[in-house]
Every structure is written in C-alpha cells, then in structure tokens.
C-alpha atoms as a PDB file:
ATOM      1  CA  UNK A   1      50.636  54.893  -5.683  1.00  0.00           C
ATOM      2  CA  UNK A   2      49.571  58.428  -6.745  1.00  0.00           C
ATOM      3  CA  UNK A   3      49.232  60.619  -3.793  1.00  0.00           C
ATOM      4  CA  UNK A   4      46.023  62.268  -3.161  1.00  0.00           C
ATOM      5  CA  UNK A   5      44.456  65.607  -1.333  1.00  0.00           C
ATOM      6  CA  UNK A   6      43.770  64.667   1.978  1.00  0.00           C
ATOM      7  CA  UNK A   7      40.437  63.740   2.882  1.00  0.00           C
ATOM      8  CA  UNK A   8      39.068  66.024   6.160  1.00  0.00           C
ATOM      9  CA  UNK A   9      36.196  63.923   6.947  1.00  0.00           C
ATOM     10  CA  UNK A  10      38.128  60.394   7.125  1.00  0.00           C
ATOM     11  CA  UNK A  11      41.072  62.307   9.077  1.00  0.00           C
ATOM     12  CA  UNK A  12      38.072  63.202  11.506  1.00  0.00           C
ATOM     13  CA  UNK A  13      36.907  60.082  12.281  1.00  0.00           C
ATOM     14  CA  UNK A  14      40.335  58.214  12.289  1.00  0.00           C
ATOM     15  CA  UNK A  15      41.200  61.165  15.139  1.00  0.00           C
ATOM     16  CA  UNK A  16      38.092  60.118  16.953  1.00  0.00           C
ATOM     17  CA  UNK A  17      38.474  56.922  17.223  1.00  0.00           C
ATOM     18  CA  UNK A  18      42.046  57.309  18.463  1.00  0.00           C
ATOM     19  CA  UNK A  19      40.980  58.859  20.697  1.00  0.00           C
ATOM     20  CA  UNK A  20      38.080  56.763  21.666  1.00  0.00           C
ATOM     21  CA  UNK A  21      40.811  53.953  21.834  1.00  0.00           C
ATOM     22  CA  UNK A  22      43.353  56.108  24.053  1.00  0.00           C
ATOM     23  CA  UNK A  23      40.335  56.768  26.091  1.00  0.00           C
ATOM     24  CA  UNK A  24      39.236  53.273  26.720  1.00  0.00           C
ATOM     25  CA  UNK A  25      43.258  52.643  27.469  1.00  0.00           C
ATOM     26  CA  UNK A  26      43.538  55.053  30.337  1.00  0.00           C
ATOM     27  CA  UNK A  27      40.291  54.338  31.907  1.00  0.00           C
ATOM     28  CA  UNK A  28      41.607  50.566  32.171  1.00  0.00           C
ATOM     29  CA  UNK A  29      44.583  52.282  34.339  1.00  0.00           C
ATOM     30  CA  UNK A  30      42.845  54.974  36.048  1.00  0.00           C
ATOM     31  CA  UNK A  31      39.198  54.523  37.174  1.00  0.00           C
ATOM     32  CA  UNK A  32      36.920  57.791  36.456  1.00  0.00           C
ATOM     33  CA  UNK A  33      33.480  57.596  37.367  1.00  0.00           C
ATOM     34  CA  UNK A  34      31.589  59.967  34.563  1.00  0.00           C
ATOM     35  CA  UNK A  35      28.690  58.725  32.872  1.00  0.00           C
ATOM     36  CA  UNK A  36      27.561  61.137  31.536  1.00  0.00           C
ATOM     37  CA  UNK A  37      30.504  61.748  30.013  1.00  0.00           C
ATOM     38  CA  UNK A  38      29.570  58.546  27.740  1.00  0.00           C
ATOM     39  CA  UNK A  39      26.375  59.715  26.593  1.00  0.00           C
ATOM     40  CA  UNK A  40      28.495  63.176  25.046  1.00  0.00           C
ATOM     41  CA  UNK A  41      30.814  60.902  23.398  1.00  0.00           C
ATOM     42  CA  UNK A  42      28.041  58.611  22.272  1.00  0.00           C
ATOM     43  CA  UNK A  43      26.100  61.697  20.969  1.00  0.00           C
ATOM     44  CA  UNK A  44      28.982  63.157  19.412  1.00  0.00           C
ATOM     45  CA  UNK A  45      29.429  59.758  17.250  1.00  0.00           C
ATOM     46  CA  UNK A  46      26.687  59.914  16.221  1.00  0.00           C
ATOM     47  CA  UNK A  47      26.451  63.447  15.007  1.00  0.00           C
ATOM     48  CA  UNK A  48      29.989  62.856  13.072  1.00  0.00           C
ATOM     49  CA  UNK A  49      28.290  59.550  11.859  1.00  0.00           C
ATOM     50  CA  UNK A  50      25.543  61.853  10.257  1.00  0.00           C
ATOM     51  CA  UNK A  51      28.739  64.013   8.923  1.00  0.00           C
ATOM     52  CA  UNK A  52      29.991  61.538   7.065  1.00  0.00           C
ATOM     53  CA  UNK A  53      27.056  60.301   5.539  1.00  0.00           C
ATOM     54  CA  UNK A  54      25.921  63.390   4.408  1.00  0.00           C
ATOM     55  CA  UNK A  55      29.402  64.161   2.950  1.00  0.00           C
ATOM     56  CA  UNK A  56      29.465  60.686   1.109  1.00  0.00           C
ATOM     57  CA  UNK A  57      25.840  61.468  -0.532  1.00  0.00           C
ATOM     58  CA  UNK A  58      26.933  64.699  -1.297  1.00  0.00           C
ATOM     59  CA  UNK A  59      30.400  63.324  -3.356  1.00  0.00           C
ATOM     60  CA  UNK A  60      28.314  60.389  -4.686  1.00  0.00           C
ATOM     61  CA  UNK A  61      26.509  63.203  -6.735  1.00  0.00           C
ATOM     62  CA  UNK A  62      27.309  63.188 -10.443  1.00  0.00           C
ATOM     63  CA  UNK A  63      29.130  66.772 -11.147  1.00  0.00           C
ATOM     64  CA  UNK A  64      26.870  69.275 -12.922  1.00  0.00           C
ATOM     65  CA  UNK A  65      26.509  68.684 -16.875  1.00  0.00           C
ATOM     66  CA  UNK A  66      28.394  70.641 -18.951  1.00  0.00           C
ATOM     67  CA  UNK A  67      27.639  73.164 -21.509  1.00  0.00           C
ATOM     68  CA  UNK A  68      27.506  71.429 -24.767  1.00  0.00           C
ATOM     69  CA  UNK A  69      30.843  73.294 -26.454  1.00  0.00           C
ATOM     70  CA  UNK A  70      29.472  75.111 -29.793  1.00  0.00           C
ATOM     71  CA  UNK A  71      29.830  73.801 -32.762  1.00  0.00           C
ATOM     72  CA  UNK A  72      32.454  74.923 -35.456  1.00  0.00           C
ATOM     73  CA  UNK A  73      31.605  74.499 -38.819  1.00  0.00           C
ATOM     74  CA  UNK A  74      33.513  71.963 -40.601  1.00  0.00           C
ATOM     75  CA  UNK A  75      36.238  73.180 -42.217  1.00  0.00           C
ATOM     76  CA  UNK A  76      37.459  72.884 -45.804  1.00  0.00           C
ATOM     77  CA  UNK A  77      39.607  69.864 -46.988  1.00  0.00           C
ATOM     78  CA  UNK A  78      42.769  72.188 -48.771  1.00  0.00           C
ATOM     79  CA  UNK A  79      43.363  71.725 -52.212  1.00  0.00           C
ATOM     80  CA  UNK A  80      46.662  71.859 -52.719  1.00  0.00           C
ATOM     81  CA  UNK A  81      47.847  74.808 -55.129  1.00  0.00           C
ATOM     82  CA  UNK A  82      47.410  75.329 -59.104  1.00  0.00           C
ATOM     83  CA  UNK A  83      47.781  71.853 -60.026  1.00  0.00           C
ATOM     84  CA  UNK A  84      45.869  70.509 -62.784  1.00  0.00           C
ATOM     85  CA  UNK A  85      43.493  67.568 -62.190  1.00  0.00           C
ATOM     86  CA  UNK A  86      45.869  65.200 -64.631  1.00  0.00           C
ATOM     87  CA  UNK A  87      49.187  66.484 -62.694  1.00  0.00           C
ATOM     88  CA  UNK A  88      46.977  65.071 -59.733  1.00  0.00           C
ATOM     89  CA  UNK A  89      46.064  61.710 -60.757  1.00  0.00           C
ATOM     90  CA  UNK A  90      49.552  61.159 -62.037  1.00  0.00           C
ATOM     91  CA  UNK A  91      50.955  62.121 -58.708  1.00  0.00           C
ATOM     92  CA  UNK A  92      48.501  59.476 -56.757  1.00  0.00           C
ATOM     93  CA  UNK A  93      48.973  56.980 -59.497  1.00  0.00           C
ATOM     94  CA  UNK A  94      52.615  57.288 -58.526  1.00  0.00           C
ATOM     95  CA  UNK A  95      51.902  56.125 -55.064  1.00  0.00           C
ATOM     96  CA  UNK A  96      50.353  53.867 -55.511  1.00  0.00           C
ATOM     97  CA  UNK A  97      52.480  52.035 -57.395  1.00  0.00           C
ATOM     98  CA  UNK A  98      54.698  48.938 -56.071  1.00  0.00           C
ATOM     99  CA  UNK A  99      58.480  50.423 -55.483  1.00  0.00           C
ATOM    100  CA  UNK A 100      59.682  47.517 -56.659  1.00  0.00           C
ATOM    101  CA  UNK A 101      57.933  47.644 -60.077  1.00  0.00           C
ATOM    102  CA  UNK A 102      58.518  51.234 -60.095  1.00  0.00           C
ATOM    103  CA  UNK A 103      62.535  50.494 -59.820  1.00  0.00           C
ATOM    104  CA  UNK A 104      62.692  47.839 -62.035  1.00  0.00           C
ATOM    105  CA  UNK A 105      60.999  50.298 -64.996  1.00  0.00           C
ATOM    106  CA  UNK A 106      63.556  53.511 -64.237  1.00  0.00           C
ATOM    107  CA  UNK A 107      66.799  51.103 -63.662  1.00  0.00           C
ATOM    108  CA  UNK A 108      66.199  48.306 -66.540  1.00  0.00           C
ATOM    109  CA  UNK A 109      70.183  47.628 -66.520  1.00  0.00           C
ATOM    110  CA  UNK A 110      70.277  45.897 -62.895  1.00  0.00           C
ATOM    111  CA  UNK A 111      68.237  43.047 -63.949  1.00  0.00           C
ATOM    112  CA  UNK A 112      70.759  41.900 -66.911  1.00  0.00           C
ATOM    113  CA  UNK A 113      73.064  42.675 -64.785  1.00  0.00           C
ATOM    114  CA  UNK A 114      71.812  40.731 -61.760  1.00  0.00           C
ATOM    115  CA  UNK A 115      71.164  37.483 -64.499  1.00  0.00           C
ATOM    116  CA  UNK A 116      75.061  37.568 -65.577  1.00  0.00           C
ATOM    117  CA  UNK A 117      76.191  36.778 -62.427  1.00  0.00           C
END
C-alpha cells in the first residue's frame, strides 16, 4: 500500500464524528439538558457537509491543459563517415547473411572433416 498525503477534509469529518459519538456516549451517563446545543451541532454538520462537497467538486475538476511543448524539428538520420555507397551495401549484405552459411564459406575444411568421422 503506497502511503499518501493526508487528506484535511476526511480527517475533519472523521474528528467530528468522534466526537459526535463520544458525545452521544457521555450524555447516556450524564444527563445535560441543552437543546440548543443540538441545533449548533446540527448546523455545524451541515456547514462541514457543504465543505466537503465543495472540496470534492473542486478535486473532481480536470487539472488545467497544458501548453502544447514546441515542436523540434526532426533531426537528421547520421550517415555514418566517408564510406562509399558499395562499402555500404557490402556491409548490410553481410548482415544479413545466415551465420551458418557465412561459416561454412570462410571454414570449408570442417565439413570434410566433420564427414570423416
């Protein structure tokens, strides 16, 4: 799991509803009489309610475009040195030739040799 900045607005509302929960805990034990007490905390959910939904729309946005990055001209394939065109076309046909076939042509000896045995 890749750890991640923390997030202010969900750390908010977890805290408040802790503490909406302790709340509702001690006034099981102890019996205050404040009603108007519960229309704050009401009103105050609400406006973090409004918080949060603002701060969703607002990360929901797509991020400003970018500047389109200037072009660079293409560049130049490299031609390699002073070679001749024929020095060239030797050199690919080379290559692409089988290594096998290739071997067999410089080293003609290991094939009588390989039929003696």
């Amino acid at each position: 799991m890749k750890p991640h900045r923390t997030d202010g607005v969900s750390l908010s509302f977890g805290l408040i509803f802790l503490l909406v929960a302790l709340w509702w805990a001690v006034s099981r034990v102890v019996d205050l009489h404040l009603p108007a007490l519960g229309w704050l905390v009401a009103a105050a959910l609400i406006v973090f309610g409004v918080i949060g939904l603002l701060g969703a729309i607002r990360s929901a946005r797509p991020p400003a475009p970018q500047p389109a990055p200037v072009a660079q001209p293409a560049a130049e394939p490299e031609i390699p040195g002073d070679l001749p065109p024929e020095m060239h076309a030797s050199i690919v046909r080379e290559l692409l030739e089988e290594p096998g076939e290739r071997f067999r042509k410089e080293h003609p000896d290991t094939q009588a040799e390989k039929h003696q045995d």
